[in-house]
PDB file of N, CA and C in Angstrom:
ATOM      1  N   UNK A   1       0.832  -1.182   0.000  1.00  0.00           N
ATOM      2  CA  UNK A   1       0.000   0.000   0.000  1.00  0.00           C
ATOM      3  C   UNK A   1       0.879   1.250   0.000  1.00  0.00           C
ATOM      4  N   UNK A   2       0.623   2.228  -1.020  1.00  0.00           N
ATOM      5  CA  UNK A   2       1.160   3.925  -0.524  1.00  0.00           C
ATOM      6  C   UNK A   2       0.478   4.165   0.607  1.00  0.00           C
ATOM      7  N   UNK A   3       1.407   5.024   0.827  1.00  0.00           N
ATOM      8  CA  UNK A   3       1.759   6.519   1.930  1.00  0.00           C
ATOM      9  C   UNK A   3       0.500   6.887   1.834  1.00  0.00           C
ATOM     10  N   UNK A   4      -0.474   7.137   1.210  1.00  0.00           N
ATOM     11  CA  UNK A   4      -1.443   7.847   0.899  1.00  0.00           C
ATOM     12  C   UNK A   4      -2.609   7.248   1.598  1.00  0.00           C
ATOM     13  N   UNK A   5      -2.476   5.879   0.428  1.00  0.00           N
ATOM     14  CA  UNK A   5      -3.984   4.883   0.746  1.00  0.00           C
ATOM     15  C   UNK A   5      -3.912   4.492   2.590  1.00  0.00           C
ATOM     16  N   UNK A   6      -2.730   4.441   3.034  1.00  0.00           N
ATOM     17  CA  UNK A   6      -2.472   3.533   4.253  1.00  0.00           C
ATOM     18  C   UNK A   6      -2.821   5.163   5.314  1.00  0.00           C
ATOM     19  N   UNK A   7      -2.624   6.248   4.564  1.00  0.00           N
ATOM     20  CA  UNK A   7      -3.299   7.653   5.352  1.00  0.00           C
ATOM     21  C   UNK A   7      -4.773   7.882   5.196  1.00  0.00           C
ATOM     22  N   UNK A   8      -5.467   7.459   4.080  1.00  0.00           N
ATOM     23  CA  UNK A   8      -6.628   7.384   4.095  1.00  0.00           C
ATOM     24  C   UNK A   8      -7.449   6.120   5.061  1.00  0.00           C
ATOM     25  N   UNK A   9      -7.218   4.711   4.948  1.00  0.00           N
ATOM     26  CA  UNK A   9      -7.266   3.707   6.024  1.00  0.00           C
ATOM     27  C   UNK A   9      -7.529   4.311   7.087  1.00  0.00           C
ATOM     28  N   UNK A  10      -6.149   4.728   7.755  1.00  0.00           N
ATOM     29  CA  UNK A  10      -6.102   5.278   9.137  1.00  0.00           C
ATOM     30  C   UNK A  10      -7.001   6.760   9.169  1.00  0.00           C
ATOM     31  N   UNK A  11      -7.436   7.364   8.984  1.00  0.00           N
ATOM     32  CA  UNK A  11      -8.143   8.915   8.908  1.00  0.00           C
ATOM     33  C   UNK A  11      -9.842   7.741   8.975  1.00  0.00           C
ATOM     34  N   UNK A  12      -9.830   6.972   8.302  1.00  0.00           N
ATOM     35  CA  UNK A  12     -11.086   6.190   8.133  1.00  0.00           C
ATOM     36  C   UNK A  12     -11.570   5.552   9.564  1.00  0.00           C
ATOM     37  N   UNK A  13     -10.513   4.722   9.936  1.00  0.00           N
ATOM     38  CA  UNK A  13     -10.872   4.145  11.143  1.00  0.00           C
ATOM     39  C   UNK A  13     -10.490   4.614  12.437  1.00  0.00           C
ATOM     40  N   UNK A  14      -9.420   6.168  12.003  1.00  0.00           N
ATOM     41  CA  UNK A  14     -10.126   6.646  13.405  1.00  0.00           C
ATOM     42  C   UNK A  14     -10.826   7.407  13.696  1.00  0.00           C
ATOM     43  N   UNK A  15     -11.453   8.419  12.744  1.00  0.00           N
ATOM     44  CA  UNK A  15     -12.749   8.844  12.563  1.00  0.00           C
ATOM     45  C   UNK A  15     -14.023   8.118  12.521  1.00  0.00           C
ATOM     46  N   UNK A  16     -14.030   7.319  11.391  1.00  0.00           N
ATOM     47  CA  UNK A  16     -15.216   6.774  11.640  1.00  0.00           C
ATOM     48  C   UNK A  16     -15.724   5.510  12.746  1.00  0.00           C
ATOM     49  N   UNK A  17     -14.953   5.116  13.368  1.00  0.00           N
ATOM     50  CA  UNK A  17     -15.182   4.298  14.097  1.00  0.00           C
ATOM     51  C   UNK A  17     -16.069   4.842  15.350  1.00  0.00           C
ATOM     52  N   UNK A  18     -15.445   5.887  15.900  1.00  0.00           N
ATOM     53  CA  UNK A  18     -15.645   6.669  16.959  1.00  0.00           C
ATOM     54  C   UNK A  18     -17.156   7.565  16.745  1.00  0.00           C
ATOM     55  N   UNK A  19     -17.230   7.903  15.232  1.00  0.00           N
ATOM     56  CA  UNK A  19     -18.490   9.167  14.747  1.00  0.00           C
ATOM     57  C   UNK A  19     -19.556   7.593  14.849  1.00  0.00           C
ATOM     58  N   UNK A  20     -19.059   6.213  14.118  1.00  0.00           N
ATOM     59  CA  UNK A  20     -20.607   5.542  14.097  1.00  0.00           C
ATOM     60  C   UNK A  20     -21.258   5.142  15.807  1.00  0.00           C
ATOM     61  N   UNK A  21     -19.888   5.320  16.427  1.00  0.00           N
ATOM     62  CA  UNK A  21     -20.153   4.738  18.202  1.00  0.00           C
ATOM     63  C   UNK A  21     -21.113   5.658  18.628  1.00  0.00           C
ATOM     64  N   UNK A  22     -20.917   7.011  18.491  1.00  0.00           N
ATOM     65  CA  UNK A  22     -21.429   8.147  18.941  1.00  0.00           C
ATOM     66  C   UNK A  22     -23.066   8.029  18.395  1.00  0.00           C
ATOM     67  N   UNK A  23     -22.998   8.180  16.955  1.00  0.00           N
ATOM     68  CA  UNK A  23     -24.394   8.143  16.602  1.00  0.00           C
ATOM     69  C   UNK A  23     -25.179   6.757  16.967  1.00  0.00           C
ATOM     70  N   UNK A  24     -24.984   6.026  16.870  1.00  0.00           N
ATOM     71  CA  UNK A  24     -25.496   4.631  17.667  1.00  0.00           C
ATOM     72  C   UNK A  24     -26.098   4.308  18.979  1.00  0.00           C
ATOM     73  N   UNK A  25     -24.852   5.369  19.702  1.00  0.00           N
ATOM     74  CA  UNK A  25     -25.341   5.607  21.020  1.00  0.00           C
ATOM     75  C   UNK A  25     -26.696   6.514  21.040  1.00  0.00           C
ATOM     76  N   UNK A  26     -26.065   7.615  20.363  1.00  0.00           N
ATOM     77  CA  UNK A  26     -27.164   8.879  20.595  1.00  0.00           C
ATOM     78  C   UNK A  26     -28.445   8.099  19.754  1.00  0.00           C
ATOM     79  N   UNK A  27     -28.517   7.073  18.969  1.00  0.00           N
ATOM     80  CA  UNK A  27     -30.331   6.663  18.895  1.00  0.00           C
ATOM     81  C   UNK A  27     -30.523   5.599  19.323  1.00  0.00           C
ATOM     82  N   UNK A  28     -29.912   5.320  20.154  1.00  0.00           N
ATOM     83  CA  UNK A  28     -30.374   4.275  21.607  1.00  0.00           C
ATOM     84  C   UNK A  28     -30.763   4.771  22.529  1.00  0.00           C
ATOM     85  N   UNK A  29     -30.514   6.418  22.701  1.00  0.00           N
ATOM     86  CA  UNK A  29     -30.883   7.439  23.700  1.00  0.00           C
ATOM     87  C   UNK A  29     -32.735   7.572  24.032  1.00  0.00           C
ATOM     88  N   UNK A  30     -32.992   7.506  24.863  1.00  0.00           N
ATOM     89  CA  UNK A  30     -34.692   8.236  25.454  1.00  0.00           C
ATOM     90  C   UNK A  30     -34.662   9.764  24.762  1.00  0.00           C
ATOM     91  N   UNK A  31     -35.919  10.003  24.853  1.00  0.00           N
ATOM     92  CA  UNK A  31     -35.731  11.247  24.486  1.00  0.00           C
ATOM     93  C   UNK A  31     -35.082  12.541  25.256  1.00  0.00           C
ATOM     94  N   UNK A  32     -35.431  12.209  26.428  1.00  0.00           N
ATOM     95  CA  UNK A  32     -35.163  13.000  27.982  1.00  0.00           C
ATOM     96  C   UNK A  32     -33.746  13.237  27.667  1.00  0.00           C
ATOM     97  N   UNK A  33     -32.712  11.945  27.647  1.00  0.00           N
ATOM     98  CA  UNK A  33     -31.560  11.783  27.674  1.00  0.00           C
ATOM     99  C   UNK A  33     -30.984  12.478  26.461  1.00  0.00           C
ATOM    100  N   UNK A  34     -31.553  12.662  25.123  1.00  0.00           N
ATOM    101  CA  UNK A  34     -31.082  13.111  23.807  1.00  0.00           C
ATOM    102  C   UNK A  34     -31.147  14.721  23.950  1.00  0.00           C
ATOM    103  N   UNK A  35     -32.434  15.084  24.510  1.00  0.00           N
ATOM    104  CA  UNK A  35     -31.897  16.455  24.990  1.00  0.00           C
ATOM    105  C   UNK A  35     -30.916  16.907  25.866  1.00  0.00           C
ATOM    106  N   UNK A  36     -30.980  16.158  26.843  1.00  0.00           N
ATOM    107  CA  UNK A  36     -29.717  16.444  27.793  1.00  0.00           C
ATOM    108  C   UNK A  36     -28.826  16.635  26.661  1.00  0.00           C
ATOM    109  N   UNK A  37     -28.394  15.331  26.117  1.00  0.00           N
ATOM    110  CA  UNK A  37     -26.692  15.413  25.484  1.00  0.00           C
ATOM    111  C   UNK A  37     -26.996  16.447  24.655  1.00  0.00           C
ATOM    112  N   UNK A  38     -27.937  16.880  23.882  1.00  0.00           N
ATOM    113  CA  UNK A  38     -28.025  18.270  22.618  1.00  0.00           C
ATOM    114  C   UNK A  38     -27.916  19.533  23.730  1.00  0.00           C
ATOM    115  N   UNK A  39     -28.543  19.693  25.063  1.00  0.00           N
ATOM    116  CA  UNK A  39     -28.219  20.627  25.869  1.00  0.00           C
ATOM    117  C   UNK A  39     -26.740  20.700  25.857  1.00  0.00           C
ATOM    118  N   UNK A  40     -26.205  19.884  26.489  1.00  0.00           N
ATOM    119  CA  UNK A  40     -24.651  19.828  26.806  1.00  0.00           C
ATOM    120  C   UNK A  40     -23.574  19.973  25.610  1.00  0.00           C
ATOM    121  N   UNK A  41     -23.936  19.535  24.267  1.00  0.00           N
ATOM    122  CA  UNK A  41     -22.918  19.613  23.259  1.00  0.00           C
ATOM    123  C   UNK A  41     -23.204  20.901  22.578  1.00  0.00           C
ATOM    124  N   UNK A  42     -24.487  21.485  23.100  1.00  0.00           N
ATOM    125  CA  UNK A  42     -24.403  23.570  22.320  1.00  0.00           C
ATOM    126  C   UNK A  42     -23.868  24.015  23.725  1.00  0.00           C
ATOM    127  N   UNK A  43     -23.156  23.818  24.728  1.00  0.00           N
ATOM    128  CA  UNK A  43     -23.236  25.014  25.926  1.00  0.00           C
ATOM    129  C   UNK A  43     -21.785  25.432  25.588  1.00  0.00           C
ATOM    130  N   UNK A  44     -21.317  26.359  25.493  1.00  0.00           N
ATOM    131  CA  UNK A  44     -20.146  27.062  25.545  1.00  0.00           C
ATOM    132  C   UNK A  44     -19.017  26.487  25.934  1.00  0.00           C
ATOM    133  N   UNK A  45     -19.189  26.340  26.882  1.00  0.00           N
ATOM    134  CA  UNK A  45     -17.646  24.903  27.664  1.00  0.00           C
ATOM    135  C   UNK A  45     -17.514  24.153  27.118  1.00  0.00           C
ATOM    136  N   UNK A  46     -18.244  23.356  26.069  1.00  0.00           N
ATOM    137  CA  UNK A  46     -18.049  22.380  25.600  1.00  0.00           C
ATOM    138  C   UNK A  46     -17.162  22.612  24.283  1.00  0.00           C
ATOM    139  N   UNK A  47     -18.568  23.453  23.223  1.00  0.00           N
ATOM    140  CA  UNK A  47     -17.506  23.682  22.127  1.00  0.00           C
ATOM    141  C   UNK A  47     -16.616  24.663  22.241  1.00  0.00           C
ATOM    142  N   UNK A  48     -16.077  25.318  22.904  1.00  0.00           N
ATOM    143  CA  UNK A  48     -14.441  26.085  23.648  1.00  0.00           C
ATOM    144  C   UNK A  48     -13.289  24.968  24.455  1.00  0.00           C
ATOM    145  N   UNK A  49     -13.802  23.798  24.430  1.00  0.00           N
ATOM    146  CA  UNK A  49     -12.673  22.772  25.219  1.00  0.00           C
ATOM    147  C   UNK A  49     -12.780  22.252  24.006  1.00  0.00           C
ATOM    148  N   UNK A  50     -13.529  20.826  24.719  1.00  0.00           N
ATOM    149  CA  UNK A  50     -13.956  19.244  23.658  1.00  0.00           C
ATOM    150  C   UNK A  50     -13.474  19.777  22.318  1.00  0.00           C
ATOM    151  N   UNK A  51     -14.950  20.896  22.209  1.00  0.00           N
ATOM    152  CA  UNK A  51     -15.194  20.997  20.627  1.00  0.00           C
ATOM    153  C   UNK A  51     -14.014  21.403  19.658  1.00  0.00           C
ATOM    154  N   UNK A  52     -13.154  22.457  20.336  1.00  0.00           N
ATOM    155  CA  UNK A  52     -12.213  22.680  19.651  1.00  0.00           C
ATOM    156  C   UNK A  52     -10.753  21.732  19.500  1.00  0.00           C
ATOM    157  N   UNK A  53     -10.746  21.099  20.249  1.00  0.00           N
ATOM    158  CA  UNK A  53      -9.988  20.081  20.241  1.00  0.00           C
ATOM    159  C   UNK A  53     -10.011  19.228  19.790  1.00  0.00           C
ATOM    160  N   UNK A  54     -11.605  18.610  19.387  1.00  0.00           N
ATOM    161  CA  UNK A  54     -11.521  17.435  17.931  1.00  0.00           C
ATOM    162  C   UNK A  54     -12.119  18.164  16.507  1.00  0.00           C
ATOM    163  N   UNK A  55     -12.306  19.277  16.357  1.00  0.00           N
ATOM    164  CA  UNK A  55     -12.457  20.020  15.362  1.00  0.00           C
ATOM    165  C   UNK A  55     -10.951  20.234  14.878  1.00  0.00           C
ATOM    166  N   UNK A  56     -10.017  20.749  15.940  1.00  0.00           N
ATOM    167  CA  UNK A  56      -8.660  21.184  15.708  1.00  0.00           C
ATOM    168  C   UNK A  56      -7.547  19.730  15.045  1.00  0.00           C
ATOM    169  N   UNK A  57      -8.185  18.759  16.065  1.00  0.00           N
ATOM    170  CA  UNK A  57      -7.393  17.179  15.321  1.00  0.00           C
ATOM    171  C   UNK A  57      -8.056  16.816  13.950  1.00  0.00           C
ATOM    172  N   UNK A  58      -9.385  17.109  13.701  1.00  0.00           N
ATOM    173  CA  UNK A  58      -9.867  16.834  12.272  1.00  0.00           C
ATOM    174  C   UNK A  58      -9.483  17.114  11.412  1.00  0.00           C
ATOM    175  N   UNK A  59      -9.389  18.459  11.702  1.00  0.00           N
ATOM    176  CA  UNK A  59      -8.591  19.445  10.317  1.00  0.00           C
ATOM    177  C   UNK A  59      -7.321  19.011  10.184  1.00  0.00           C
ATOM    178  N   UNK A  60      -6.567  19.321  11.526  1.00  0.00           N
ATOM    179  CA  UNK A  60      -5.425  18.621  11.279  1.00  0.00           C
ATOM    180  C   UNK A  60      -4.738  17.183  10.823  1.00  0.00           C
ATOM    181  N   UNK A  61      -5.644  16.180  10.947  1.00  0.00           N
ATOM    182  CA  UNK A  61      -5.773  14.895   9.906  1.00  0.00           C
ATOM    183  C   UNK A  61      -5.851  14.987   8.692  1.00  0.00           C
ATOM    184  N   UNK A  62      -7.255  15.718   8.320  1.00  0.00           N
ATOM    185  CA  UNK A  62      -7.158  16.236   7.012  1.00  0.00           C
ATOM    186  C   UNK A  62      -6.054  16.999   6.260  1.00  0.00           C
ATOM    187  N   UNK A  63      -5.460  17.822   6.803  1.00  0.00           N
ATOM    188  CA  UNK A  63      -4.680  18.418   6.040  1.00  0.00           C
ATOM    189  C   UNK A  63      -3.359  17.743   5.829  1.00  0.00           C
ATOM    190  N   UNK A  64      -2.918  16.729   6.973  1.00  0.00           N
ATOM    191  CA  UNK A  64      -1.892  15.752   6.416  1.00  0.00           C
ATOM    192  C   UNK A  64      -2.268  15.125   5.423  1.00  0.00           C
ATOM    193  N   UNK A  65      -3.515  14.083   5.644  1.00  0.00           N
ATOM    194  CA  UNK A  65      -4.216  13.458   4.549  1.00  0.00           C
ATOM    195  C   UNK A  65      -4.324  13.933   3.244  1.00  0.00           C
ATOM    196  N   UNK A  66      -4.310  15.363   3.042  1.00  0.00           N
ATOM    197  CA  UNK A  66      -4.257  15.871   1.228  1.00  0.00           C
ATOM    198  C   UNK A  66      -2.836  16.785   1.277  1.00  0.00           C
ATOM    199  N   UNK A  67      -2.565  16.928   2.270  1.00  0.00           N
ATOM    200  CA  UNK A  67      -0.748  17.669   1.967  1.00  0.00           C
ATOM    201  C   UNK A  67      -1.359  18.945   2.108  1.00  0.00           C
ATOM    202  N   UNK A  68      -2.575  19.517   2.712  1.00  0.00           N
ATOM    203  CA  UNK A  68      -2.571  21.091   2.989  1.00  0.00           C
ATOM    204  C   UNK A  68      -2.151  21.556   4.307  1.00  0.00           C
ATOM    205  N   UNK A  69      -0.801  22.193   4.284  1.00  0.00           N
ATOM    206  CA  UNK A  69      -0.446  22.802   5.288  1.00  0.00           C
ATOM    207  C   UNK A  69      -0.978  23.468   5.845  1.00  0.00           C
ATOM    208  N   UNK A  70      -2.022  25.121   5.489  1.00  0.00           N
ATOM    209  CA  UNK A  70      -2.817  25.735   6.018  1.00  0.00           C
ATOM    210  C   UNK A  70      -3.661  25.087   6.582  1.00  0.00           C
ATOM    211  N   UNK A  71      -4.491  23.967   6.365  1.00  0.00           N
ATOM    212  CA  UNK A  71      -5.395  23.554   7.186  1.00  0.00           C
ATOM    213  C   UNK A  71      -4.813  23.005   8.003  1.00  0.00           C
ATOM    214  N   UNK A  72      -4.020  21.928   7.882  1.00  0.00           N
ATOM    215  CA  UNK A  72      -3.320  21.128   9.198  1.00  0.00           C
ATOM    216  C   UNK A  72      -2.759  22.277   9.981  1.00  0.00           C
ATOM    217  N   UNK A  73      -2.272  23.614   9.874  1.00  0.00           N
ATOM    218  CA  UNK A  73      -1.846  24.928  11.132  1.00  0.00           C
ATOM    219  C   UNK A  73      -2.677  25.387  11.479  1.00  0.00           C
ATOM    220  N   UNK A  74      -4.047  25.305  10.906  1.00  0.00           N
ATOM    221  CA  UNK A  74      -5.471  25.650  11.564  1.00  0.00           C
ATOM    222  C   UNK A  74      -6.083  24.771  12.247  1.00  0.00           C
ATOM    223  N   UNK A  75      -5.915  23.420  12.208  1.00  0.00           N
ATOM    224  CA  UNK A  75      -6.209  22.534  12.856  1.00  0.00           C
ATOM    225  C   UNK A  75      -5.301  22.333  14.546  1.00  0.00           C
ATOM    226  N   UNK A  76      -4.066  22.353  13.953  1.00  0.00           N
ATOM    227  CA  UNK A  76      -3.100  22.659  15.444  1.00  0.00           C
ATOM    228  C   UNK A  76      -3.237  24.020  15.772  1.00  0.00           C
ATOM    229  N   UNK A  77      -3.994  24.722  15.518  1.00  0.00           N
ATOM    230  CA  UNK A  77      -3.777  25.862  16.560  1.00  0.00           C
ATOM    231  C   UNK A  77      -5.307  25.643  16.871  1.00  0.00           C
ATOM    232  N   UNK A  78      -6.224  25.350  16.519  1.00  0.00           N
ATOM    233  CA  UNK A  78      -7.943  25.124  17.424  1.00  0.00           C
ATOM    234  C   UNK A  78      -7.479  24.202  18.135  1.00  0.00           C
ATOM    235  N   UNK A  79      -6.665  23.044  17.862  1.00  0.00           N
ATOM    236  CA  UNK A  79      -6.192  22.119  18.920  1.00  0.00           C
ATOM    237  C   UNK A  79      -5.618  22.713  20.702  1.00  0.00           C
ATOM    238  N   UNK A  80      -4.260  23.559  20.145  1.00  0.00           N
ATOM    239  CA  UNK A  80      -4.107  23.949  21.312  1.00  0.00           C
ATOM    240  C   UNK A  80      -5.341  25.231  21.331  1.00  0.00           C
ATOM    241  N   UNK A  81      -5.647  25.500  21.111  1.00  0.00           N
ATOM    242  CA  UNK A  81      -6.768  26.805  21.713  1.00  0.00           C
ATOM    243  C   UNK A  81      -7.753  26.159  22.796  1.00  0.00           C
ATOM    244  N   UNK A  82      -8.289  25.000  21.933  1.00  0.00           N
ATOM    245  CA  UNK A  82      -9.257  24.209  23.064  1.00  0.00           C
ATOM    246  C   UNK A  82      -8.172  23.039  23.962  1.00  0.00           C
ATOM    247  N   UNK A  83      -6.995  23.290  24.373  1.00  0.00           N
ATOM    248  CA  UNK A  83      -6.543  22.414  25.483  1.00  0.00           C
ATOM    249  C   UNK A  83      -6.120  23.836  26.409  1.00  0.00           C
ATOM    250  N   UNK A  84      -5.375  24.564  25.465  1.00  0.00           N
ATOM    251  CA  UNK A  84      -5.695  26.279  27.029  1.00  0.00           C
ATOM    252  C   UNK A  84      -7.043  26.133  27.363  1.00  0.00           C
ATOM    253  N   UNK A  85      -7.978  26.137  26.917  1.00  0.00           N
ATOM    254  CA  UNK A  85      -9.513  26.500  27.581  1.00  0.00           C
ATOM    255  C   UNK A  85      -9.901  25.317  28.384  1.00  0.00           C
ATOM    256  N   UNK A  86      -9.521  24.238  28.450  1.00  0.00           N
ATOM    257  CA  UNK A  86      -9.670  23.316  28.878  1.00  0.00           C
ATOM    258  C   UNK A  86      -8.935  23.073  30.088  1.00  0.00           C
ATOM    259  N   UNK A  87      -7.332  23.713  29.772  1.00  0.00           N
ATOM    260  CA  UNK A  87      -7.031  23.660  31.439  1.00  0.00           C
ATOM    261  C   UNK A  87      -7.329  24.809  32.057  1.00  0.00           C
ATOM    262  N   UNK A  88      -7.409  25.938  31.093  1.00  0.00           N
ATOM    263  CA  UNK A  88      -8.295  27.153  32.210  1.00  0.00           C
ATOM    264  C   UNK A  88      -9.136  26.485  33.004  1.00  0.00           C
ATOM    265  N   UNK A  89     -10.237  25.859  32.503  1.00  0.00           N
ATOM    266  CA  UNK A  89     -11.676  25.285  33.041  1.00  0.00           C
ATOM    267  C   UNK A  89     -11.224  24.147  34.112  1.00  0.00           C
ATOM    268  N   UNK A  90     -10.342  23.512  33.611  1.00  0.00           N
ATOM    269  CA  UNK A  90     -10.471  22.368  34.736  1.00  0.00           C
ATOM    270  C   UNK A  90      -9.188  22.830  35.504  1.00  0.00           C
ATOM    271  N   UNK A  91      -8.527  24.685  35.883  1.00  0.00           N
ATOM    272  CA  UNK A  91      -7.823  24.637  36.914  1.00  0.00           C
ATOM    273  C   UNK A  91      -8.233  24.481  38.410  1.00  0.00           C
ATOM    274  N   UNK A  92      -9.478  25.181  38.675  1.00  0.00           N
ATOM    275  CA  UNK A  92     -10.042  25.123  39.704  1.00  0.00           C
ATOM    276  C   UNK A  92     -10.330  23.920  40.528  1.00  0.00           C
ATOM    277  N   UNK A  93     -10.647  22.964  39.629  1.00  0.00           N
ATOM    278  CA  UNK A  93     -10.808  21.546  40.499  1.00  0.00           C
ATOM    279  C   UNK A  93      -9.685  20.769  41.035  1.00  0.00           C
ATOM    280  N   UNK A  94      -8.489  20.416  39.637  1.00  0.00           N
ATOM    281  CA  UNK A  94      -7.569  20.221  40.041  1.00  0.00           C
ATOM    282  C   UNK A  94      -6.098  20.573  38.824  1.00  0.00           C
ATOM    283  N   UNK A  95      -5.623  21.118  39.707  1.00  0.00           N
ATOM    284  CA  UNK A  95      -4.022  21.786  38.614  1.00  0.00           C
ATOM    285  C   UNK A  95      -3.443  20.205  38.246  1.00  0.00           C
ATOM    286  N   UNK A  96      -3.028  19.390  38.997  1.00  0.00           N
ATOM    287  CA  UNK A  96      -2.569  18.294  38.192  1.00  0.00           C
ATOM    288  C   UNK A  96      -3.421  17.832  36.890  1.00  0.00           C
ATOM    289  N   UNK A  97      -4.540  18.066  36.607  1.00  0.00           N
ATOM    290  CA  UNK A  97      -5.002  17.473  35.872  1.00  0.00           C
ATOM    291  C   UNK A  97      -5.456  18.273  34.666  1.00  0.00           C
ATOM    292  N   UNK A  98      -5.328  19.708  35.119  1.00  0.00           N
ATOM    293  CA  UNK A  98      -4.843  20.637  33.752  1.00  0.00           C
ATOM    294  C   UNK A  98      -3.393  20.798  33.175  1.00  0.00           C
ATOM    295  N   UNK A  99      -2.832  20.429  33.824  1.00  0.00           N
ATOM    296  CA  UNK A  99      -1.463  20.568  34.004  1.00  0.00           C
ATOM    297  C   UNK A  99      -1.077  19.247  32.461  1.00  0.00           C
ATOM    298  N   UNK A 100      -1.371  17.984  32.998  1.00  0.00           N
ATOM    299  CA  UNK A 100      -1.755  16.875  32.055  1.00  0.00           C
ATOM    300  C   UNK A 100      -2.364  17.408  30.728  1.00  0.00           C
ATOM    301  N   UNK A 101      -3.251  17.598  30.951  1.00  0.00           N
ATOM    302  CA  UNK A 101      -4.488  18.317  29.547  1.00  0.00           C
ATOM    303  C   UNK A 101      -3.351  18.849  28.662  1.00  0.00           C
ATOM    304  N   UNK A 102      -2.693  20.093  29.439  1.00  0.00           N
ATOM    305  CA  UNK A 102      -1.831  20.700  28.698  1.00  0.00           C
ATOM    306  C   UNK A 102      -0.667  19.924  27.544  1.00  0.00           C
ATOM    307  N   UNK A 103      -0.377  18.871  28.366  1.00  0.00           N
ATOM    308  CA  UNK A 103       1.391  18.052  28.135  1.00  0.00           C
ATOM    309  C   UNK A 103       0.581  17.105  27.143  1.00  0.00           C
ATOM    310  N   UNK A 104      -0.294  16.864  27.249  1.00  0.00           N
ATOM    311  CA  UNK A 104      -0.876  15.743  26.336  1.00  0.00           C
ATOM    312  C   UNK A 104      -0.838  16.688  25.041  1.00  0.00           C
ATOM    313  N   UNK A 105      -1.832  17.633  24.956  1.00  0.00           N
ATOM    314  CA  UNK A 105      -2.043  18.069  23.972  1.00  0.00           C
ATOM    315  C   UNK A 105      -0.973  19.340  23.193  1.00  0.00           C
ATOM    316  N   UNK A 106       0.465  19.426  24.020  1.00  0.00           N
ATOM    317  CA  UNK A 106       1.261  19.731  23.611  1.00  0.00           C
ATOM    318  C   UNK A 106       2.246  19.031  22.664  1.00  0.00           C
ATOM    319  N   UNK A 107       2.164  17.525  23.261  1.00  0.00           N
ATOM    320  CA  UNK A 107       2.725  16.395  22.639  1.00  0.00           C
ATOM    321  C   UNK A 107       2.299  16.338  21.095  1.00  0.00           C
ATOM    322  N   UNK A 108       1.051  16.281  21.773  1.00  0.00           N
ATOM    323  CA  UNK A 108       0.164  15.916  20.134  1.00  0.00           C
ATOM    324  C   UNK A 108       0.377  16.454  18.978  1.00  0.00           C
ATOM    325  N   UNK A 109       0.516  18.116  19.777  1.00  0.00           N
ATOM    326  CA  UNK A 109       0.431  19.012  18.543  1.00  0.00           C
ATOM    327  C   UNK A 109       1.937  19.504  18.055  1.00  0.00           C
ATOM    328  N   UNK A 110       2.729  18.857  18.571  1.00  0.00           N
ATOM    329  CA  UNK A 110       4.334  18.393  18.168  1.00  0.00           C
ATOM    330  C   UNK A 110       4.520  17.086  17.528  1.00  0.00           C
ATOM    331  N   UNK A 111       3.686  15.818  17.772  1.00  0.00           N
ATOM    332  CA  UNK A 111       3.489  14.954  16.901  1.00  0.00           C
ATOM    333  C   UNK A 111       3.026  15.851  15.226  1.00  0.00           C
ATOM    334  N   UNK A 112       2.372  16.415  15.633  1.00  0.00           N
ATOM    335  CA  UNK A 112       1.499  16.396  14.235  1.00  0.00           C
ATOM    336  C   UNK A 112       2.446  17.426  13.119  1.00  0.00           C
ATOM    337  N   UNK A 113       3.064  18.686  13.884  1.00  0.00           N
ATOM    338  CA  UNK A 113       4.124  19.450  13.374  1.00  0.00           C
ATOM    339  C   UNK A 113       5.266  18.392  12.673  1.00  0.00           C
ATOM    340  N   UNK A 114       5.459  17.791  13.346  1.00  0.00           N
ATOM    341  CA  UNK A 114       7.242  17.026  12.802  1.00  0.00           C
ATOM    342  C   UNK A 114       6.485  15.806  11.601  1.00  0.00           C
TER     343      UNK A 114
END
């Protein structure tokens, strides 16, 4: 296999594996429960952490996946944008564990640079 096809594979199964889990789940959901999660995935904290952080790895997949640099530097920088907001948010409870948030997603987004 190319470089390419064996980048498309992987972009396949780790995206889609995870997007069919999600939707599967969410229509196994009650209704009660489906609003909750639609409450919780529009509230602000969410898409300013979570959201930007797998929006920021998407793009950034993608743009390895077709060789666009601009998108893959738009993708690593929503990446780290939503892991600052994320350890902003989770300093208060506990600093070790923003502290982590941070190193993880510093790693990552040095994986994805080199």
């Amino acid at each position: 296999m190319r470089k390419d096809t064996m980048s498309l594979v992987n972009f396949v199964i780790i995206w889609g594996i995870p997007t069919f889990m999600v939707v599967r789940g969410y229509l196994k959901m009650n209704t009660d429960d489906r609003k909750s999660a639609m409450h919780d995935f529009r509230s602000r904290r969410f898409i300013f952490t979570i959201g930007f952080i797998v929006i920021g790895s998407f793009f950034a997949h993608l743009g390895t996946l077709f060789g666009v640099s601009i998108m893959k530097i738009m993708g690593i920088t929503l990446m780290f944008l939503g892991g600052i907001l994320s350890m902003l948010t989770i300093w208060k409870k506990s600093k070790i564990r923003s502290l982590l948030i941070f190193v993880i997603l510093t790693i990552s987004s040095y994986i994805y640079v080199m």
